[in-house]
N, C-alpha and C. Protein backbone atom coordinates (compact mmCIF):
# COMPACT_ATOMS: atom_id res chain seq x y z
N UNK A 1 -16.36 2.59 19.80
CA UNK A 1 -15.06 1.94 19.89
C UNK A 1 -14.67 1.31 18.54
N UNK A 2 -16.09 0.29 17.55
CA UNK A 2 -15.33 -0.05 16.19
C UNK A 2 -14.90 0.92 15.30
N UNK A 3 -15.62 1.96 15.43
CA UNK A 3 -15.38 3.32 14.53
C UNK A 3 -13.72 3.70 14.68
N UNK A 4 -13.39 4.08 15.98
CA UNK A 4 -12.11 4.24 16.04
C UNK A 4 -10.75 3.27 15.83
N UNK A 5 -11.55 1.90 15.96
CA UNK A 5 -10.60 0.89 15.47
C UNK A 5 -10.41 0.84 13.93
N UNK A 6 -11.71 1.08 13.20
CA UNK A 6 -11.81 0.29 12.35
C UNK A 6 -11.13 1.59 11.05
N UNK A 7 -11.54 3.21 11.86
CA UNK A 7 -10.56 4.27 11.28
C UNK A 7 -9.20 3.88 10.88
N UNK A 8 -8.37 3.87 12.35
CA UNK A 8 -7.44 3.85 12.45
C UNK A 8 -7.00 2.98 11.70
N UNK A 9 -7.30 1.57 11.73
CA UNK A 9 -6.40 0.17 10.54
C UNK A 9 -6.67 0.89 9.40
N UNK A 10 -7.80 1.30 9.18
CA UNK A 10 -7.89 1.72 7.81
C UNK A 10 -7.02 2.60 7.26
N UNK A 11 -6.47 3.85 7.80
CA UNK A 11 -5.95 4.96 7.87
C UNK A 11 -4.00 4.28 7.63
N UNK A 12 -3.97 3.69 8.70
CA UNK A 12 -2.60 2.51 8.53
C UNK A 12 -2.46 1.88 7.50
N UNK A 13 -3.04 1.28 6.69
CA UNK A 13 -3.33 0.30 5.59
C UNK A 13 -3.50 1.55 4.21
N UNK A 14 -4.10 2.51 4.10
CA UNK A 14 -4.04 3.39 3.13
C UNK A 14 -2.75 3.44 3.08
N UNK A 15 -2.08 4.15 3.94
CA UNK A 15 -0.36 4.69 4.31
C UNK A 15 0.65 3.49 3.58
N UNK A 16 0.42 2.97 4.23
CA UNK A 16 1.26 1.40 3.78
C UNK A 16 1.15 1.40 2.29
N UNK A 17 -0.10 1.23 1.94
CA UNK A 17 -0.07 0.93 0.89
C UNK A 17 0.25 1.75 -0.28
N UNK A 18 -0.10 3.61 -0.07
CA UNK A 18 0.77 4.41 -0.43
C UNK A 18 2.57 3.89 -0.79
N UNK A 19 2.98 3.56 0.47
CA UNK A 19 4.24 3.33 0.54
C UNK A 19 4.85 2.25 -0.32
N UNK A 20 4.08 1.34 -0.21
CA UNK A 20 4.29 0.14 -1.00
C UNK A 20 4.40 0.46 -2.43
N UNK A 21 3.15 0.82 -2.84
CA UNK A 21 3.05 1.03 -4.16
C UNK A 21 4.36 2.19 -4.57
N UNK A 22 4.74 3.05 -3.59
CA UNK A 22 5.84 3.70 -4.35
C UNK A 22 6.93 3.32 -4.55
N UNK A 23 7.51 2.53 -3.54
CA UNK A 23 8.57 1.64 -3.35
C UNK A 23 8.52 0.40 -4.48
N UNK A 24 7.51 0.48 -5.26
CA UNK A 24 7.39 -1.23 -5.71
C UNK A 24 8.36 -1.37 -6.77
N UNK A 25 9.41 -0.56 -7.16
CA UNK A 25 10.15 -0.56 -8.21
C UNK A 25 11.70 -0.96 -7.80
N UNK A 26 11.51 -0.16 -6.77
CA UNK A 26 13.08 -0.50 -5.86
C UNK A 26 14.08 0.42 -6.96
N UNK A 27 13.66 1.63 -7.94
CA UNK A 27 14.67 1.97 -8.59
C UNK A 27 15.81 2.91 -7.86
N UNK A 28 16.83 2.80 -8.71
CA UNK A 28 18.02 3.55 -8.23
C UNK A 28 18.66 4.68 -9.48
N UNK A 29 17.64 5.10 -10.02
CA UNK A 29 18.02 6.25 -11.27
C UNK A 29 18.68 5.42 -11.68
N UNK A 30 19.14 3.79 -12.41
CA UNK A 30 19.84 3.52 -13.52
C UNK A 30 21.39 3.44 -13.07
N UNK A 31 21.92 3.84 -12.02
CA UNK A 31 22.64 3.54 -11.26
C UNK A 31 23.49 2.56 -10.66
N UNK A 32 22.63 1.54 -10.69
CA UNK A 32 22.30 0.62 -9.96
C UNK A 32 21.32 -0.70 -10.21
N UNK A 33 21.43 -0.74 -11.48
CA UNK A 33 20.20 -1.87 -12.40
C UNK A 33 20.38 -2.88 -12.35
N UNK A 34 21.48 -3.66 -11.22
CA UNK A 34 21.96 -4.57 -10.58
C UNK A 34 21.04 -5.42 -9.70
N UNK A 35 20.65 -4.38 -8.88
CA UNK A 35 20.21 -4.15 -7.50
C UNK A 35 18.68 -3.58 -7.87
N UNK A 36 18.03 -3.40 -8.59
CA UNK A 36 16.30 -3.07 -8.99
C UNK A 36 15.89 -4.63 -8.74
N UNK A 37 14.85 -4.44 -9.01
CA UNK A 37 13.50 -5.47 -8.68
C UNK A 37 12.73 -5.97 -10.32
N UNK A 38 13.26 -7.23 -10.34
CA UNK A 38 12.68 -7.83 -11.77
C UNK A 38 11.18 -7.30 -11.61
N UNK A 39 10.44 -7.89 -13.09
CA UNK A 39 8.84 -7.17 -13.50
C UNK A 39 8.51 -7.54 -12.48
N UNK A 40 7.78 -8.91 -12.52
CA UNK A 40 7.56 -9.75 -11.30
C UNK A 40 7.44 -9.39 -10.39
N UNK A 41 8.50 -9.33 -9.45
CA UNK A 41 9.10 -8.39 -8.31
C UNK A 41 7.80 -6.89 -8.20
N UNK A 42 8.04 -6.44 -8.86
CA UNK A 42 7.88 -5.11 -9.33
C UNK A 42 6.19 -5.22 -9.42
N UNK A 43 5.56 -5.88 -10.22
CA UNK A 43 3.83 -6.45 -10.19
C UNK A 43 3.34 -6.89 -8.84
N UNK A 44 4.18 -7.88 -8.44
CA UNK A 44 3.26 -8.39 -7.36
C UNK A 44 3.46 -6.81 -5.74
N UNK A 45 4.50 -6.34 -5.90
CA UNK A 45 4.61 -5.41 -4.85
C UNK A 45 3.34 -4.26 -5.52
N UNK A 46 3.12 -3.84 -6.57
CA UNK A 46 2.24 -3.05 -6.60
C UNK A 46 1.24 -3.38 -6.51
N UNK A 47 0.38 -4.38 -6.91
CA UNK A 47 -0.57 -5.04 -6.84
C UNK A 47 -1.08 -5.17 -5.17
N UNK A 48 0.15 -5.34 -4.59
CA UNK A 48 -0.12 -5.71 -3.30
C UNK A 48 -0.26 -3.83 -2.09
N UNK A 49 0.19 -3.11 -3.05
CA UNK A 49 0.22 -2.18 -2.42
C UNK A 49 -1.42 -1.43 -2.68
N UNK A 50 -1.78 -1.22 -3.99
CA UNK A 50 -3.21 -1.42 -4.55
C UNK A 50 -3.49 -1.77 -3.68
N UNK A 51 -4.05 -3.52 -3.35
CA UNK A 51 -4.73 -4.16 -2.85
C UNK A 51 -5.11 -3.40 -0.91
N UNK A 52 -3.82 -3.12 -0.29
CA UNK A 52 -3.38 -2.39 1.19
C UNK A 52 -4.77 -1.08 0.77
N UNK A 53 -4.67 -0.21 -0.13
CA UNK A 53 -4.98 0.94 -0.16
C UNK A 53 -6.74 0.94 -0.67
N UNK A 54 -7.07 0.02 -0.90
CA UNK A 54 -8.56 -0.38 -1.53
C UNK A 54 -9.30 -0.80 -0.03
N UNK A 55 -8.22 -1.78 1.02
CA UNK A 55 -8.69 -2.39 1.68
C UNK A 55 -8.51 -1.06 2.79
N UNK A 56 -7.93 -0.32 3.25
CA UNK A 56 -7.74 0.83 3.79
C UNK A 56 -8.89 1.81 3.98
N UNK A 57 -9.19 1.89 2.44
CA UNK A 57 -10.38 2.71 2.63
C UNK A 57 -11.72 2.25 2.46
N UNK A 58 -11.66 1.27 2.08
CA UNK A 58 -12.88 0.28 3.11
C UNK A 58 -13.07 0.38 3.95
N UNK A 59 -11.99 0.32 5.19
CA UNK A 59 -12.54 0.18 6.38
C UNK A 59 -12.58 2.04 7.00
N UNK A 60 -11.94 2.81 6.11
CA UNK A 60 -12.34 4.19 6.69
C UNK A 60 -13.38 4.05 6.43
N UNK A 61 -14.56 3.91 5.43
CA UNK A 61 -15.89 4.27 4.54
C UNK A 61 -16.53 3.39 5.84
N UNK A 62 -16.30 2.01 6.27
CA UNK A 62 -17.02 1.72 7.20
C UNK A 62 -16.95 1.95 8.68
N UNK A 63 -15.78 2.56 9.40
CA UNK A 63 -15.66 3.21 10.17
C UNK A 63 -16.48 4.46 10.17
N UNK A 64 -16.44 5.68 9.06
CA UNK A 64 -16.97 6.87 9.32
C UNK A 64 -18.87 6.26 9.22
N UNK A 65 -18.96 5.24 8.78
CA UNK A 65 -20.69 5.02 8.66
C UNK A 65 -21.23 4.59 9.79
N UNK A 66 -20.50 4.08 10.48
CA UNK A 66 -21.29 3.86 12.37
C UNK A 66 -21.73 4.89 12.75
């Protein structure tokens, strides 16, 4: 049962954090440089998306080891 829990968050949390980290710019091709995401902005969302995707596959690596 932890195996499949502990897959699955993990598997969720990779994804996310995929997502995050791509999104962390908020760009709009230049378009729109109004409406982007200062550095700041822009660091702590990747960092945080990193962080989702480290912690992700942690818990796959300890899920598949049960």
């Amino acid at each position: 049962m932890f195996k499949k829990i502990s897959t699955g968050f993990g598997a969720t949390a990779l994804m996310l954090g995929i997502m995050i980290a791509a999104g962390s710019a908020g760009d709009c091709d230049g378009a729109c440089m109004d409406q982007a995401n200062t550095m700041g902005e822009f660091i702590i969302l990747a960092v945080t998306g990193v962080a989702f995707m480290i912690a992700g596959a942690f818990f796959i690596v300890v899920g598949q080891s049960e």
